[in-house]
C-alpha atoms as a PDB file:
ATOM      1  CA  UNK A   1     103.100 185.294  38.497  1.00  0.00           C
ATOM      2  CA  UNK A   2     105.745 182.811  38.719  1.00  0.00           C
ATOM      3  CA  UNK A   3     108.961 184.027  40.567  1.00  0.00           C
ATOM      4  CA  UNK A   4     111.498 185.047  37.851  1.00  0.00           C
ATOM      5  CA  UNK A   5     109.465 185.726  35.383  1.00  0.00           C
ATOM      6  CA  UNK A   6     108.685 189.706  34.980  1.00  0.00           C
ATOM      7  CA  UNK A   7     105.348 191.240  33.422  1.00  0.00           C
ATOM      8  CA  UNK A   8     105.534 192.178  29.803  1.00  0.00           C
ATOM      9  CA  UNK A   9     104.402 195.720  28.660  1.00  0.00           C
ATOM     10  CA  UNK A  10     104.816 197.059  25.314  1.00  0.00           C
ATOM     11  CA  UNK A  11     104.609 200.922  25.803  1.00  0.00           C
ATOM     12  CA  UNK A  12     103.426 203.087  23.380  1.00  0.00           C
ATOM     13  CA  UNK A  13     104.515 207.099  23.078  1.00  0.00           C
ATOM     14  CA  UNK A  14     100.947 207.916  24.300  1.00  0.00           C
ATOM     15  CA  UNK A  15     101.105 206.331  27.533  1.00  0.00           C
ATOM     16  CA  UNK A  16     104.027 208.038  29.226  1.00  0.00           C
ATOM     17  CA  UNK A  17     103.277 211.259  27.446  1.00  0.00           C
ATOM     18  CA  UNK A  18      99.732 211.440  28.684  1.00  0.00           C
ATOM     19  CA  UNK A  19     100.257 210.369  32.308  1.00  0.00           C
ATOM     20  CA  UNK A  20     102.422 212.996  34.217  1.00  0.00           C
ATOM     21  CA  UNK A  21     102.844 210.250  36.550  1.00  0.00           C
ATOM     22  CA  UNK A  22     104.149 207.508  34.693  1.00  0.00           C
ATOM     23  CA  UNK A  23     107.179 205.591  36.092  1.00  0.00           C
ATOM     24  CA  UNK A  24     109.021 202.403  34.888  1.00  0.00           C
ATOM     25  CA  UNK A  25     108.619 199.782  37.274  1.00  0.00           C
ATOM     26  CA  UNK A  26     111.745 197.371  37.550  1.00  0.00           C
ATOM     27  CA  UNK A  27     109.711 194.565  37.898  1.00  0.00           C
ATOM     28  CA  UNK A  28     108.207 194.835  34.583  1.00  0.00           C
ATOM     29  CA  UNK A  29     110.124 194.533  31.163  1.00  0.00           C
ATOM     30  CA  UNK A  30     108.857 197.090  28.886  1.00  0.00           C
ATOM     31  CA  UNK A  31     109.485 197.212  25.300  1.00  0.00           C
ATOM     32  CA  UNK A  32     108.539 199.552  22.268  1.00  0.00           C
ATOM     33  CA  UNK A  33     110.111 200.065  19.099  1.00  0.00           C
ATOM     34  CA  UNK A  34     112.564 202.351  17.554  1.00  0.00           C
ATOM     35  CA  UNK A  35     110.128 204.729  16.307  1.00  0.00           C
ATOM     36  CA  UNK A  36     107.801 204.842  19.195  1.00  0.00           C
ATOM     37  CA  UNK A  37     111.081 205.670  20.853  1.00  0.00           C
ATOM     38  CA  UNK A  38     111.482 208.847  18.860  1.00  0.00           C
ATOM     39  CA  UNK A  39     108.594 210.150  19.880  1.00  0.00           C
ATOM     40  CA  UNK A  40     109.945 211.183  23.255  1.00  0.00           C
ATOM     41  CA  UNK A  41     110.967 214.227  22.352  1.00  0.00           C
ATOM     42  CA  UNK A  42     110.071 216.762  25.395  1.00  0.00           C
ATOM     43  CA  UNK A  43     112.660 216.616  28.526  1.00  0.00           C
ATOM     44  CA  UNK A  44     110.630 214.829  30.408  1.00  0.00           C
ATOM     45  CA  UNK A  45     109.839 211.775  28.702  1.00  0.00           C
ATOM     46  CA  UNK A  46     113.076 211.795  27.081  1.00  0.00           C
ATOM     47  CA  UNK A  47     114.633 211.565  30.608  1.00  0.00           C
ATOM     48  CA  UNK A  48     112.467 208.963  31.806  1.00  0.00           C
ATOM     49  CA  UNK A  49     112.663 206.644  28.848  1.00  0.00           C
ATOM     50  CA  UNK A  50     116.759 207.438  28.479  1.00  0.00           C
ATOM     51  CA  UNK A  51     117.143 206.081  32.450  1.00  0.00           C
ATOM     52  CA  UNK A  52     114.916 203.321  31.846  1.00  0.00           C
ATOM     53  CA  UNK A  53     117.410 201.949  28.820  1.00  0.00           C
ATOM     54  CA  UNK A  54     120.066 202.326  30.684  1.00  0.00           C
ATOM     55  CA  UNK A  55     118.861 200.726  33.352  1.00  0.00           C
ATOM     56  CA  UNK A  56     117.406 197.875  31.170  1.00  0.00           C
ATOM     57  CA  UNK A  57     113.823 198.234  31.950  1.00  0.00           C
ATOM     58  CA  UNK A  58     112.866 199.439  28.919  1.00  0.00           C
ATOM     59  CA  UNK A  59     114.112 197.708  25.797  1.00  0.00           C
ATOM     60  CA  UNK A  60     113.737 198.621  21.946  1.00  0.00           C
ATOM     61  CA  UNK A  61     112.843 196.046  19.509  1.00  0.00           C
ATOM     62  CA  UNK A  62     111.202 196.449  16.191  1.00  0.00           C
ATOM     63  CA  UNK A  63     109.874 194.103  14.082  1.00  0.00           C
ATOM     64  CA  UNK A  64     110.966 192.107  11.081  1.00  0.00           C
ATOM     65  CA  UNK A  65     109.987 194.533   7.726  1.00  0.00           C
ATOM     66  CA  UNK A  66     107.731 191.185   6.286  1.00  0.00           C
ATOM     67  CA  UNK A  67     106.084 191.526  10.349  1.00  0.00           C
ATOM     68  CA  UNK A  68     104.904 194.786   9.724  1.00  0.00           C
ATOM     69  CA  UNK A  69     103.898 194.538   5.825  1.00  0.00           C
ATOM     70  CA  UNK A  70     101.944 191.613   7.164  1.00  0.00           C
ATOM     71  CA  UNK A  71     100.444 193.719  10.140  1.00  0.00           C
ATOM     72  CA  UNK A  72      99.252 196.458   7.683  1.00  0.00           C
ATOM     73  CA  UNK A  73      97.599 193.948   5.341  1.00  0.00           C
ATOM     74  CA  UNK A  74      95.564 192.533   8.542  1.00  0.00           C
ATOM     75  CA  UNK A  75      94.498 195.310   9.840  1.00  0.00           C
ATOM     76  CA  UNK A  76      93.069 197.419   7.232  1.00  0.00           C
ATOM     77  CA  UNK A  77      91.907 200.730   6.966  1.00  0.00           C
ATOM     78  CA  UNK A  78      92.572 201.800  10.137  1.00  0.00           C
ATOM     79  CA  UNK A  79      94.445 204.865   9.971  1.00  0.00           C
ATOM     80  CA  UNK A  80      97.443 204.511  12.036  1.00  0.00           C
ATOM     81  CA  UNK A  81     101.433 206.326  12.126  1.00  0.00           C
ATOM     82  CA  UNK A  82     104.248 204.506  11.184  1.00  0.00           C
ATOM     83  CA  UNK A  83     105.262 204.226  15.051  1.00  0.00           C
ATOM     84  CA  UNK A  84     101.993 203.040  15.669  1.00  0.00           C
ATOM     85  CA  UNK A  85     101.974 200.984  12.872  1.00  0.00           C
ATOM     86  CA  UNK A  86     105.755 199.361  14.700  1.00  0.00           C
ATOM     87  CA  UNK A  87     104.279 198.682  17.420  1.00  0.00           C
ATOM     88  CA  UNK A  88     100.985 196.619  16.511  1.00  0.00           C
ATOM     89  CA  UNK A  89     103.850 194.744  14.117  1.00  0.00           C
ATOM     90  CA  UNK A  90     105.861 194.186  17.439  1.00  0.00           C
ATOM     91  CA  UNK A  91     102.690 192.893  19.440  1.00  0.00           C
ATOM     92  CA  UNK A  92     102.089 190.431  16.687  1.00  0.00           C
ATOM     93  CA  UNK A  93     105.086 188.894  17.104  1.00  0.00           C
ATOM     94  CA  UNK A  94     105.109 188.251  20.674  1.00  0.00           C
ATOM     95  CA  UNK A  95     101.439 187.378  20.491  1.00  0.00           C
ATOM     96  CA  UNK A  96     102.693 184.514  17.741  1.00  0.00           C
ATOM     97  CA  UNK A  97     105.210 183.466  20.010  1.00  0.00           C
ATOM     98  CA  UNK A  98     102.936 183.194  23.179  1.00  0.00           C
ATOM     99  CA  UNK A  99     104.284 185.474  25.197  1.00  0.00           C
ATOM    100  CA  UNK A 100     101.799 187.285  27.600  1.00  0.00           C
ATOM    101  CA  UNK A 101     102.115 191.066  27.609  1.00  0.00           C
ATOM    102  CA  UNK A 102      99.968 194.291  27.298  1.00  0.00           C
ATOM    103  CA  UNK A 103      99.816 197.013  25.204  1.00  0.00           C
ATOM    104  CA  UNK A 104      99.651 200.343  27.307  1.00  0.00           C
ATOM    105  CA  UNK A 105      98.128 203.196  25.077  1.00  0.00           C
ATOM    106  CA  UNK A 106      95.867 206.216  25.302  1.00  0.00           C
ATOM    107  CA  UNK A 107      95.577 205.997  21.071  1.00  0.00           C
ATOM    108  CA  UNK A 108      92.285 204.710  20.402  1.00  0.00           C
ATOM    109  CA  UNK A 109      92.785 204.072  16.833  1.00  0.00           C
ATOM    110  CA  UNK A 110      96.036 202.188  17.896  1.00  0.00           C
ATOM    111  CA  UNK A 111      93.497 200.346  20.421  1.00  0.00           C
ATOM    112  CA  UNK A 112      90.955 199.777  17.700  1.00  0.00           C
ATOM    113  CA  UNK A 113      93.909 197.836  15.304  1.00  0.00           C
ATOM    114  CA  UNK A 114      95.206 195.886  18.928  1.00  0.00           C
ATOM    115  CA  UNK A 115      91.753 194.968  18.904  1.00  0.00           C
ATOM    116  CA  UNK A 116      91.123 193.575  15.653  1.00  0.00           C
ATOM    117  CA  UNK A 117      94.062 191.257  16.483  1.00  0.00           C
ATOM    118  CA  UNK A 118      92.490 190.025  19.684  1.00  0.00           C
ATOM    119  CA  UNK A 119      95.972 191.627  21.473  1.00  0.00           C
ATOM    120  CA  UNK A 120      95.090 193.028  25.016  1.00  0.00           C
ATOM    121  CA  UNK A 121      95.501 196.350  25.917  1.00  0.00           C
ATOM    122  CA  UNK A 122      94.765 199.257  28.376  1.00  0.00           C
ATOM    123  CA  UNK A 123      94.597 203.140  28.436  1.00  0.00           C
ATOM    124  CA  UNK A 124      96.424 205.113  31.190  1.00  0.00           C
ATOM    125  CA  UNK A 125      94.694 208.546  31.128  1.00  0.00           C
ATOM    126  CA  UNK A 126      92.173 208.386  28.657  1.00  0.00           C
ATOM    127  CA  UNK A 127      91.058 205.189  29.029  1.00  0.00           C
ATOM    128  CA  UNK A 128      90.175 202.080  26.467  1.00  0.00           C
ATOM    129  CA  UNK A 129      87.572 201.723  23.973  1.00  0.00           C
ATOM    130  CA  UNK A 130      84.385 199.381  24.206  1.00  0.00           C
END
């Protein structure tokens, strides 16, 4: 990796909910969106995710509305939550504009629709699909 330029992770809920373990690293940038964001709810997460904001490691963006109509049209009949749903949108985007990042989730049907897409991703505790 060049100097200066930080790894890209977009985080889903699943990831740091799954893995008792999980800590922001400051040389990444994570992102997620709004509504993966309120799915932190227990003390835990909420603590870890609240210190990484304010300490600008983790940052919420969500998608243009047209982004994730366009997301839901491409990927189907995959059954996936509205946060879920965000966050594919949000991958799009930065897959469209080149950037190189991966999708951390333990969702496999959120994995199947990354897939789909050709967007990279990994599991943390449960692992990726085939």
């Amino acid at each position: 990796m060049k100097a200066g330029k930080k790894e890209l992770i977009l985080l889903d809920s699943s990831a740091v909910l799954n893995d008792f373990n999980f800590e922001f690293d400051s040389d990444i940038e994570y992102y997620t969106t709004s509504k993966v964001f309120d799915e932190f709810r227990d003390l835990r997460s909420r603590a870890l995710v609240d210190n990484a904001l304010k300490m600008e490691t983790l940052k919420i963006v969500d998608a243009c509305p047209l982004g994730v109509e366009n997301t839901i049209d491409e990927i189907g009949r995959i059954k996936l939550s509205d946060a879920d749903i965000s966050l594919v949108a949000l991958a799009r985007d930065f897959k469209d504009k080149e950037k190189k990042f991966l999708v951390i989730t333990d969702d496999f049907s959120l994995q199947a629709a990354l897939k789909k897409l050709g967007i990279k991703f990994k599991g943390v505790f449960r692992g990726s699909i085939k």
